[in-house]
Protein backbone atom coordinates (compact mmCIF):
# COMPACT_ATOMS: atom_id res chain seq x y z
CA UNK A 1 0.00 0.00 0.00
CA UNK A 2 1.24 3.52 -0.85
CA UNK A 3 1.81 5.92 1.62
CA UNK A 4 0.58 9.46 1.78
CA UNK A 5 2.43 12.49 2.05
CA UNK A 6 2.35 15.55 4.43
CA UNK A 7 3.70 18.44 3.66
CA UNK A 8 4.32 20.52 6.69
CA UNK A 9 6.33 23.87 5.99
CA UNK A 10 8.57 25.44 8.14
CA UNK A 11 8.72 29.13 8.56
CA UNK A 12 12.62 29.72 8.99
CA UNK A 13 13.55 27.14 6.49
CA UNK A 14 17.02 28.19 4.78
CA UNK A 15 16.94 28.72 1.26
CA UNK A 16 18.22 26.17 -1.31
CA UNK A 17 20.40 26.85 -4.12
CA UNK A 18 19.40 25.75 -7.69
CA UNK A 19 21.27 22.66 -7.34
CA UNK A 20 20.04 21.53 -3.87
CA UNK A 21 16.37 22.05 -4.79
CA UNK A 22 17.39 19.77 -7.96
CA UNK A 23 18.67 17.52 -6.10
CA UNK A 24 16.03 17.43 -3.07
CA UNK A 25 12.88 16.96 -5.56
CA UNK A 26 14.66 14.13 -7.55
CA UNK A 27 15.37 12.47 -4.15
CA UNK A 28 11.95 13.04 -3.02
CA UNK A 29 10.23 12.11 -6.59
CA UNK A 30 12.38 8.50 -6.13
CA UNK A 31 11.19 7.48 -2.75
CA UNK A 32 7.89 8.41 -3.26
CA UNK A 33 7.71 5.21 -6.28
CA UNK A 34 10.20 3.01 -4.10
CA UNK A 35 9.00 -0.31 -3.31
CA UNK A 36 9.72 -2.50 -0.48
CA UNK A 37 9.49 0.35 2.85
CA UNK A 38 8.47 3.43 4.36
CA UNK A 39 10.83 6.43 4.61
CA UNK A 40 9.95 9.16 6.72
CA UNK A 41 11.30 12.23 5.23
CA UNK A 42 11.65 15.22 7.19
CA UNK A 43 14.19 18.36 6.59
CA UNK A 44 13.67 22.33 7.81
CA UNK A 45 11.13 22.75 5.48
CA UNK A 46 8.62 19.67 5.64
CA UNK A 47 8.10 16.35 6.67
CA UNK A 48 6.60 13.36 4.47
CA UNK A 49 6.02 9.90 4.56
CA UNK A 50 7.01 8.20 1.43
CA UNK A 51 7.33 4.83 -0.04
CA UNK A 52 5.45 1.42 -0.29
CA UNK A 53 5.18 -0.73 2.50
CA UNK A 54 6.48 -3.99 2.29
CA UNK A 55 5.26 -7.46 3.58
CA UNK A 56 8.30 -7.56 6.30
CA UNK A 57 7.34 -4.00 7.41
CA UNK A 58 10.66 -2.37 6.62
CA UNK A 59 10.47 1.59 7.88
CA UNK A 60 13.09 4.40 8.73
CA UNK A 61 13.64 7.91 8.93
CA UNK A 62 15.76 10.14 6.87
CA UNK A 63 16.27 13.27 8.58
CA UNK A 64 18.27 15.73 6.60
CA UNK A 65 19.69 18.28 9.45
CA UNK A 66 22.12 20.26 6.69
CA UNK A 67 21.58 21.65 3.42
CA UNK A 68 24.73 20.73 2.52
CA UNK A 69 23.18 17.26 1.94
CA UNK A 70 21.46 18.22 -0.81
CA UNK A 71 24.92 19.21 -2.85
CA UNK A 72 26.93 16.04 -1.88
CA UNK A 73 23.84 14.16 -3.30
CA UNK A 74 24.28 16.18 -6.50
CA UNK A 75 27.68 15.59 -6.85
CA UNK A 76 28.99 12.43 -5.81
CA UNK A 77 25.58 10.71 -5.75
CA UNK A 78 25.10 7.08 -4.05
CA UNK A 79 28.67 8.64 -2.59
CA UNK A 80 27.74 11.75 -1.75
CA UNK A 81 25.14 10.22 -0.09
CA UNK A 82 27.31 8.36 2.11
CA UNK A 83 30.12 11.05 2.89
CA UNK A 84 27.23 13.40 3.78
CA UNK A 85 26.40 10.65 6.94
CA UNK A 86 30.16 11.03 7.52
CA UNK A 87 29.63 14.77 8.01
CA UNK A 88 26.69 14.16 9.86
CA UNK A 89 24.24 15.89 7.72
CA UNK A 90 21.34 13.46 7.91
CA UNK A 91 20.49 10.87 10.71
CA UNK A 92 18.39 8.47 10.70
CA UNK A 93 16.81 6.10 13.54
CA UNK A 94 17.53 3.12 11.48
CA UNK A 95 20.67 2.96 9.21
CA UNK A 96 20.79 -0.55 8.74
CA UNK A 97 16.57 -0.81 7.57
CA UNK A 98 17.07 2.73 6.01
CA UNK A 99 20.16 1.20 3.48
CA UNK A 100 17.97 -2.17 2.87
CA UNK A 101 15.31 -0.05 1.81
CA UNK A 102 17.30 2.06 -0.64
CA UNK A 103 19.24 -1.35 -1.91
CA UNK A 104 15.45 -2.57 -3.35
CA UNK A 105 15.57 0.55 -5.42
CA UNK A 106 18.74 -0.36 -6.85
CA UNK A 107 20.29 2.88 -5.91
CA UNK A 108 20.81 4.88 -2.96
CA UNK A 109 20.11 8.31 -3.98
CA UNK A 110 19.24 10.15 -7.04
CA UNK A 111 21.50 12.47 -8.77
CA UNK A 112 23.65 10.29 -10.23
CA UNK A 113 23.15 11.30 -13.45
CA UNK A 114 24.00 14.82 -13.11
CA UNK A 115 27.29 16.44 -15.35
CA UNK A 116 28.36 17.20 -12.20
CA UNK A 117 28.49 13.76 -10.38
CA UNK A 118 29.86 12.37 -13.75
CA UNK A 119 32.79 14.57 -12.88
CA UNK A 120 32.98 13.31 -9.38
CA UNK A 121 32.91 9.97 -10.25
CA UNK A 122 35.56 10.27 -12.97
CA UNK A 123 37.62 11.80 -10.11
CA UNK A 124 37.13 8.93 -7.91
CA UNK A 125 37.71 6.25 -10.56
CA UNK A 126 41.31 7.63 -11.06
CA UNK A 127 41.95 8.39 -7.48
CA UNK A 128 40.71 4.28 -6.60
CA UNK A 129 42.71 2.96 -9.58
CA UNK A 130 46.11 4.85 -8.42
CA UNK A 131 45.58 2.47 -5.99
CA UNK A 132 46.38 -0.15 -7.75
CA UNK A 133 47.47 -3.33 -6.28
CA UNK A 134 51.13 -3.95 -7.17
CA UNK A 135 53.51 -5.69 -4.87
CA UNK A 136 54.25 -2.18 -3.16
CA UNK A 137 50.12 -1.16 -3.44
CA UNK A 138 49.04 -3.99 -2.04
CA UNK A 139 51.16 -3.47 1.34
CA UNK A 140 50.24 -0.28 1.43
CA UNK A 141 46.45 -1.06 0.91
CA UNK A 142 46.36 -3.29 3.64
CA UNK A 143 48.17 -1.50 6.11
CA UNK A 144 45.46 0.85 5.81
CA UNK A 145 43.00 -0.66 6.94
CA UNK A 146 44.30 -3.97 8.95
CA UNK A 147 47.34 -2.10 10.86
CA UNK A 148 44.63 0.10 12.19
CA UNK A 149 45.74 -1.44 15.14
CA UNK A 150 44.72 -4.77 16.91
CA UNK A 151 43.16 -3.46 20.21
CA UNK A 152 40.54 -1.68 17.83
CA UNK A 153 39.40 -5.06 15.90
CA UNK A 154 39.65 -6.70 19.48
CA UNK A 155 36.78 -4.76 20.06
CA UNK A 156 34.57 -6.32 18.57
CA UNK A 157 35.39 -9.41 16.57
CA UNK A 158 35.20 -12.52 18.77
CA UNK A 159 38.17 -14.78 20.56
CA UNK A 160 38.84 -16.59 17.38
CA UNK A 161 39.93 -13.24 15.80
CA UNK A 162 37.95 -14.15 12.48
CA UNK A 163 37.21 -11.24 10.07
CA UNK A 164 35.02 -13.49 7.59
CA UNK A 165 31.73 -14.42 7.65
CA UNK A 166 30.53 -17.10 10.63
CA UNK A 167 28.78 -20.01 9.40
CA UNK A 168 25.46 -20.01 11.75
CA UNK A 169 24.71 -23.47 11.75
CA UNK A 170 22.32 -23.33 14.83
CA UNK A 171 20.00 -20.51 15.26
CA UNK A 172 21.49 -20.62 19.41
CA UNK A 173 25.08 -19.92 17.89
CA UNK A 174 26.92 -17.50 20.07
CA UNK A 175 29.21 -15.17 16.92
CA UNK A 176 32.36 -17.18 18.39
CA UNK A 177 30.79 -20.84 17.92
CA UNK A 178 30.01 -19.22 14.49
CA UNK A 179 33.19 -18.24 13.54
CA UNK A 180 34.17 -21.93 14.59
CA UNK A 181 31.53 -23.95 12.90
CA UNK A 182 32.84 -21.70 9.49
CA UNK A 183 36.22 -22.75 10.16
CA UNK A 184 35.35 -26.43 10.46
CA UNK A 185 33.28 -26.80 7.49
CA UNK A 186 35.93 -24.96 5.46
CA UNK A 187 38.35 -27.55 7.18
CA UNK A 188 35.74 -30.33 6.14
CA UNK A 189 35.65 -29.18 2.54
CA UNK A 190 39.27 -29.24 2.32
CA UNK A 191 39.57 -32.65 2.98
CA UNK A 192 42.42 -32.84 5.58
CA UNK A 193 44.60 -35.87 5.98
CA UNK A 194 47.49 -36.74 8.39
CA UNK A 195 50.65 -34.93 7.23
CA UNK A 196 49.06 -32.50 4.44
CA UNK A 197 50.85 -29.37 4.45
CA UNK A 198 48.21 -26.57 3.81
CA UNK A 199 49.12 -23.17 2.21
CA UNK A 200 46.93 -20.00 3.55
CA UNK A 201 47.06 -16.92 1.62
CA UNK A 202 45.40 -14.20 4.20
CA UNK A 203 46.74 -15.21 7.83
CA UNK A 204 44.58 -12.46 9.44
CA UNK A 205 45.08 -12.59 12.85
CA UNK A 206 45.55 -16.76 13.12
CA UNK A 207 42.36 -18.32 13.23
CA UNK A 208 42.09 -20.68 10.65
CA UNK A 209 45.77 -21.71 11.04
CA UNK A 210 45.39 -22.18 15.06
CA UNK A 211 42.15 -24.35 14.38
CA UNK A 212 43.58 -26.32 11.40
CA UNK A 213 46.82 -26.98 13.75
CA UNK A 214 44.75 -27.49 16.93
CA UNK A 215 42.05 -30.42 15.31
CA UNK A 216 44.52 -31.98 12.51
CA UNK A 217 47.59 -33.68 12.30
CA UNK A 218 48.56 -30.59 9.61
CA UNK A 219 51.42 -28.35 8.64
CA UNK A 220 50.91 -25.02 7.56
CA UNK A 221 52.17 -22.25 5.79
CA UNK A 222 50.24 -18.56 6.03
CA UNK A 223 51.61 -15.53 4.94
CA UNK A 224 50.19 -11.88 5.33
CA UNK A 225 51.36 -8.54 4.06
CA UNK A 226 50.04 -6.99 7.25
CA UNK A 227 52.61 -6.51 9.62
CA UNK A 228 49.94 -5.92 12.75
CA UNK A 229 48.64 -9.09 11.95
CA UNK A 230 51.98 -10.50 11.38
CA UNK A 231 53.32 -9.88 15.25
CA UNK A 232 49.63 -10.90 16.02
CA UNK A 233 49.72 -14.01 14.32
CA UNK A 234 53.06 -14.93 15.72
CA UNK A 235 52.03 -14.35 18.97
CA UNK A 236 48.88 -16.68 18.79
CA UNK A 237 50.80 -19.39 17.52
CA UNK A 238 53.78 -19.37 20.01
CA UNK A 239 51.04 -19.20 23.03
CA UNK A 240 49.01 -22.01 21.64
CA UNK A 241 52.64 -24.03 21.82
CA UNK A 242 51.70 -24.68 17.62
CA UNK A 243 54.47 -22.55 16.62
CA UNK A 244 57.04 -25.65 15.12
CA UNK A 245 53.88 -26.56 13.02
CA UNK A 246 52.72 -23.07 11.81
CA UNK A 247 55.51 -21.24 8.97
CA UNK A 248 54.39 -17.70 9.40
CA UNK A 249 55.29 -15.57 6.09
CA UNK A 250 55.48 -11.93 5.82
CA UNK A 251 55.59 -12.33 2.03
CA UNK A 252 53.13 -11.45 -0.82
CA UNK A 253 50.87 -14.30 -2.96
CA UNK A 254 53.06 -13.51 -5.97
CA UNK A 255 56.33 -14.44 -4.51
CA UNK A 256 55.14 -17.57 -2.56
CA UNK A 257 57.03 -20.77 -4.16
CA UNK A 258 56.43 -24.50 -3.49
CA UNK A 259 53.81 -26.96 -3.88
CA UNK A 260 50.97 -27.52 -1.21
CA UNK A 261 48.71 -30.45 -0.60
CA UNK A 262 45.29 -28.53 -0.12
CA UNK A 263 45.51 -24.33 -0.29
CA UNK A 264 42.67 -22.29 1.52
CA UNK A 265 42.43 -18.32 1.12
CA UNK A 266 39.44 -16.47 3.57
CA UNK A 267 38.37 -13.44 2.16
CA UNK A 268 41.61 -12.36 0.62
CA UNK A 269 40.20 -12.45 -2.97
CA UNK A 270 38.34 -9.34 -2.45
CA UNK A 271 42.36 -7.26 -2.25
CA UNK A 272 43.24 -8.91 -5.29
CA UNK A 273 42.15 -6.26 -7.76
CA UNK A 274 40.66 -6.88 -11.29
CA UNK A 275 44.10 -6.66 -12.96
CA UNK A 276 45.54 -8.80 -10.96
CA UNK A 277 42.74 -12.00 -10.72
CA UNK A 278 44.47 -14.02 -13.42
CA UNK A 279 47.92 -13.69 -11.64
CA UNK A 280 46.40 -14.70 -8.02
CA UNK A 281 44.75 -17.84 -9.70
CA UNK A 282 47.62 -18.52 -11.92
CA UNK A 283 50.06 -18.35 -8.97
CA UNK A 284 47.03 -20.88 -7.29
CA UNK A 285 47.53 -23.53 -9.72
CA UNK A 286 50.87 -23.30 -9.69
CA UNK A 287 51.20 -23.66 -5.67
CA UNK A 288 48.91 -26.46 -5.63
CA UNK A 289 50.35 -30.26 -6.26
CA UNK A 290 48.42 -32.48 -8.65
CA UNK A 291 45.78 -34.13 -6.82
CA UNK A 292 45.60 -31.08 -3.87
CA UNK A 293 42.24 -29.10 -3.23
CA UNK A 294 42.08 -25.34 -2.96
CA UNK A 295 38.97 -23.84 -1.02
CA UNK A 296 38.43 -19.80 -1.19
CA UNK A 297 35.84 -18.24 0.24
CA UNK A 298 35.36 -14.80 -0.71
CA UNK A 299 32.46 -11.82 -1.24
CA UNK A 300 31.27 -11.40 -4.68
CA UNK A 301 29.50 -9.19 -6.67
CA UNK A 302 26.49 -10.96 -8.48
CA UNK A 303 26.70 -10.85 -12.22
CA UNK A 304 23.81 -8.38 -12.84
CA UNK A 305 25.79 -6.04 -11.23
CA UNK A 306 29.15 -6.56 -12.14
CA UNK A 307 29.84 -4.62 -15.42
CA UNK A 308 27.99 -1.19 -13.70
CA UNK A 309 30.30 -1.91 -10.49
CA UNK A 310 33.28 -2.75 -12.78
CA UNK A 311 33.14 1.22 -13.67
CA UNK A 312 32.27 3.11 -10.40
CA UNK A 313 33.99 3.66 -6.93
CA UNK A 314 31.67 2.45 -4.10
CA UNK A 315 32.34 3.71 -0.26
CA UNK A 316 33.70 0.78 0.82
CA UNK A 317 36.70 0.87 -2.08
CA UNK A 318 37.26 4.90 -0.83
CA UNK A 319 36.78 4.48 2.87
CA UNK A 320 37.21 1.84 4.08
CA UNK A 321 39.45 -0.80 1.46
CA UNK A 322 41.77 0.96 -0.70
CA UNK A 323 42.51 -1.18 -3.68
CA UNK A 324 39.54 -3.20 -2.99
CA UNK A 325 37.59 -5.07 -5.44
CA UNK A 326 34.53 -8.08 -6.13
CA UNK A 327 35.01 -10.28 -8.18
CA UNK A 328 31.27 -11.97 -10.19
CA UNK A 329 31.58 -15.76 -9.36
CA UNK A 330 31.96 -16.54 -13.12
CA UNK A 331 35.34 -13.60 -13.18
CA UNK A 332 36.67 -15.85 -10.83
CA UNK A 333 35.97 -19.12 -13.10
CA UNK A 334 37.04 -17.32 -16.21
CA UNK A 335 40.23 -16.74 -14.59
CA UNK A 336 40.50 -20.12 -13.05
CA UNK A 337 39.71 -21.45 -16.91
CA UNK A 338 42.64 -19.42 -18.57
CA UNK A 339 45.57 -20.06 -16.08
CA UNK A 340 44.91 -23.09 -14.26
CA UNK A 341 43.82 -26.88 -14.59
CA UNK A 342 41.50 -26.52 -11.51
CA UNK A 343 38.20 -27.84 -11.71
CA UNK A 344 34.93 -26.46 -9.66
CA UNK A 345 33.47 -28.85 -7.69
CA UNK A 346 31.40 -26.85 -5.60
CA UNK A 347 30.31 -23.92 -4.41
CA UNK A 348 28.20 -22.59 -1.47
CA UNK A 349 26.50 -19.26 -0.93
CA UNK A 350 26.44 -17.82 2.51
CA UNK A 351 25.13 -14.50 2.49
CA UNK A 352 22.75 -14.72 5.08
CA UNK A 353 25.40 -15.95 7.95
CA UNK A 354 27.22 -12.64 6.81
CA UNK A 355 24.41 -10.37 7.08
CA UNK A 356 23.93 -12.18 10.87
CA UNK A 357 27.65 -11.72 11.49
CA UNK A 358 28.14 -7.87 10.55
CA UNK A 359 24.80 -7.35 13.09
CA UNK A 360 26.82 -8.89 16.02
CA UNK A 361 29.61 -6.79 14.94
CA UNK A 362 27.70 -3.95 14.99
CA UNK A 363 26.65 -4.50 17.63
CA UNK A 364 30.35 -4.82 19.77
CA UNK A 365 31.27 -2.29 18.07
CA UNK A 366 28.37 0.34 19.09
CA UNK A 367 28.81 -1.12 22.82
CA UNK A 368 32.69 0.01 22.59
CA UNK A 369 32.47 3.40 21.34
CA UNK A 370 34.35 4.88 24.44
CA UNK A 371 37.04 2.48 24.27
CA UNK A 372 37.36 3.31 20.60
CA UNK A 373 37.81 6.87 21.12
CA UNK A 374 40.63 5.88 23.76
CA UNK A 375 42.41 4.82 21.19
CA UNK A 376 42.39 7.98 19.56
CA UNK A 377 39.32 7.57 16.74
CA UNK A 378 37.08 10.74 16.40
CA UNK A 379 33.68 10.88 15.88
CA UNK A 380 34.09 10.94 12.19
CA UNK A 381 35.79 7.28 11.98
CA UNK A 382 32.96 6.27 14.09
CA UNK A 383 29.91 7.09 12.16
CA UNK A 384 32.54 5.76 9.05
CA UNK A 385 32.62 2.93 10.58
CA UNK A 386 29.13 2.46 11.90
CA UNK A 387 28.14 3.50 8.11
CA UNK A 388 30.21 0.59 7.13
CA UNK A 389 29.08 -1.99 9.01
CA UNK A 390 24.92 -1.37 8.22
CA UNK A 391 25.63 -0.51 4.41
CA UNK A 392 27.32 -4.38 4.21
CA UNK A 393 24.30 -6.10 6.44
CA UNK A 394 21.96 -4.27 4.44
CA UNK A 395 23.58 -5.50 1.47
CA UNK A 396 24.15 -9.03 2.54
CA UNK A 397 20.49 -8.85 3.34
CA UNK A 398 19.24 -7.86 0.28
CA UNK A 399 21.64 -10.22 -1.81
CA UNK A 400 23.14 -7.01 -2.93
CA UNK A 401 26.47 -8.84 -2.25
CA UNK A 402 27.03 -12.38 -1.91
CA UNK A 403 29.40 -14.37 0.42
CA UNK A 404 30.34 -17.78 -1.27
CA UNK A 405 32.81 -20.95 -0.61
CA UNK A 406 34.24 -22.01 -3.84
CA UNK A 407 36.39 -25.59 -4.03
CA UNK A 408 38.44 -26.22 -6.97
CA UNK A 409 40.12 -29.65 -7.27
CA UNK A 410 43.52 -30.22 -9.23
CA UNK A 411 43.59 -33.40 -11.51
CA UNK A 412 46.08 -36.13 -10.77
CA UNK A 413 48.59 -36.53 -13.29
């Protein structure tokens, strides 16, 4: 059922400039056709409830507290739209319901069309690909963003240190016996045998390689470009007494050499880059012996997205992941096909667990707040942050985004 709208004006409300009252109707016009929630709209000059409500009862308010909204969402669009929250322009009293809602429209805000946010985005596009993931990008990529520091993500990921999604495989889970049933079906899907030596690529901070050790008469060798979850890592592994079965590498995927009975990588893919898919694969195959398994589980973008995200700059690639990129399911395969002899043999979607884990981080991470400002974050990281962590459950809950195990087997020769 459509909503009404009422218009209630305001007697001091500031004037607009051409562009914000451009911007304002077309943002108004689109949420009063959206489908699948309520929005209710209010700024200093009226209030209105617009939308369609849907069947799960999705609602949230957008208050706009700054004019200044209005020209971010002319000129950097879906962007601007985000950056403005950064600036605290708009609130809301639901982010995570609010973004869900705006994800069944396809877009998040209006505008983008404009000459204007062309420009932007052109900017943007050049700015993310200078960011390119060469051996010297890539370490510099990561560092900003995992050597934030590991008291922060001790905050609020559980004691298993896992920055993946949890595999919920009991509606009673706790997000730790989450993160542990993932790590055991990944361990299941590798196939582990006595005396396999297993290649990581993406330590983190240690969890897969502590439960791997801990649960299976395993080697292992994990390397990570991040040097706070380097010292991390190495500390995890000498206190769990696993250290003369754990080969901790500070080296890059490109310059790893050997051959490995059964390779896993944990949401690593997504710092690959496009440019650089066919080498990470290639450099798979090549790591892997004849008859090994290699298990990945990354995010991906679904293909009817793909080619439209292909071109842009979202805010998690300016924000939040330099460098960063999603693969489509069938990139990955393509690039599997042309540099390797790996063959699918299955694949798993996820998505849901992910949309249940980034709510429990959430919802650490909100509890924290004063501890994270001890650490010396402002306000501005925070509602970054918090922005962060609803625009990904939103889009994990609308399928947006995927989450997906992928095992490849390598012939025998």
């Amino acid at each position: 059922m459509s909503t009404t709208a009422t218009t209630l004006p305001h007697p001091a409300a500031p004037s607009l400039s051409w562009l914000q009252r451009s911007a304002r109707g077309k943002m108004l016009d689109w949420l009063a056709t959206a489908d699948g929630g309520v929005v209710r709209f209010s700024d200093s000059h009226q209030q209105r409830t617009l939308g369609t409500m849907a069947e799960d009862g999705l609602q949230a308010s957008l208050n706009v507290r700054e004019p200044d909204f209005y020209s971010q969402l002319a000129t950097g669009g879906s962007l601007g739209f985000a950056e403005s929250y950064l600036r605290n322009h708009w609130q809301t009293d639901d982010l995570t319901t609010l973004l869900r809602i705006l994800y069944r429209n396809d877009r998040q805000a209006s505008g983008d069309t404009s000459w204007i946010a062309k420009l932007t985005r052109r900017a943007a596009r050049y700015s993310h690909q200078l960011a390119s993931n060469t051996l010297r990008g890539s370490r510099r990529n990561i560092a900003a963003h995992y050597d934030l520091s590991n008291e922060f993500f001790d905050l609020f990921l559980d004691s298993t240190g896992m920055y993946s999604s949890a595999y919920f495989a009991e509606d009673t889970f706790s997000l730790r016996e989450a993160s542990e049933a993932k790590l055991q079906r990944i361990c299941e899907k590798l196939d582990l045998q006595p005396q396999d030596h297993v290649l990581e690529i993406g330590t983190g901070w240690g969890g897969f390689a502590l439960h791997a050790a801990q649960n299976y008469d395993v080697r292992l060798t994990t390397t990570t470009i991040s040097s706070a979850q380097y010292q991390k890592a190495g500390q995890r592994f000498e206190a769990a007494g696993i250290a003369d079965r754990v080969e901790l590498l500070d080296s890059d995927y490109r310059d790893l050499v050997g051959r490995y009975d059964k390779l896993v990588s944990i949401e690593m893919i997504e710092a690959v880059g496009e440019r650089f898919l066919k080498t990470f694969f290639e450099r798979c195959g090549r790591l892997l012996k004849p008859g090994g398994r290699f298990v990945l589980q990354g995010i991906v973008m679904p293909e009817s997205r793909y080619d439209a995200y292909r071109q842009g700059v979202d805010f998690i690639q300016k924000y939040i992941f330099p460098g960063g990129f999603l693969p489509s399911v069938a990139a990955m395969q393509q690039a599997v096909g042309q540099t390797t002899d790996l063959r699918l043999h299955t694949i798993e979607d996820l998505s849901p667990h992910y949309a249940r884990t980034l709510y429990a981080w959430r919802q650490r991470f909100m509890r924290r707040l004063d501890d994270v400002r001890r650490l010396g974050f402002d306000d501005r990281f925070i509602r970054m942050w918090e922005y962060y962590l609803c625009y990904c459950e939103a889009a994990f809950s609308e399928q947006a985004v995927r989450v997906v195990q992928v095992v490849w087997d390598k012939p025998k020769r």
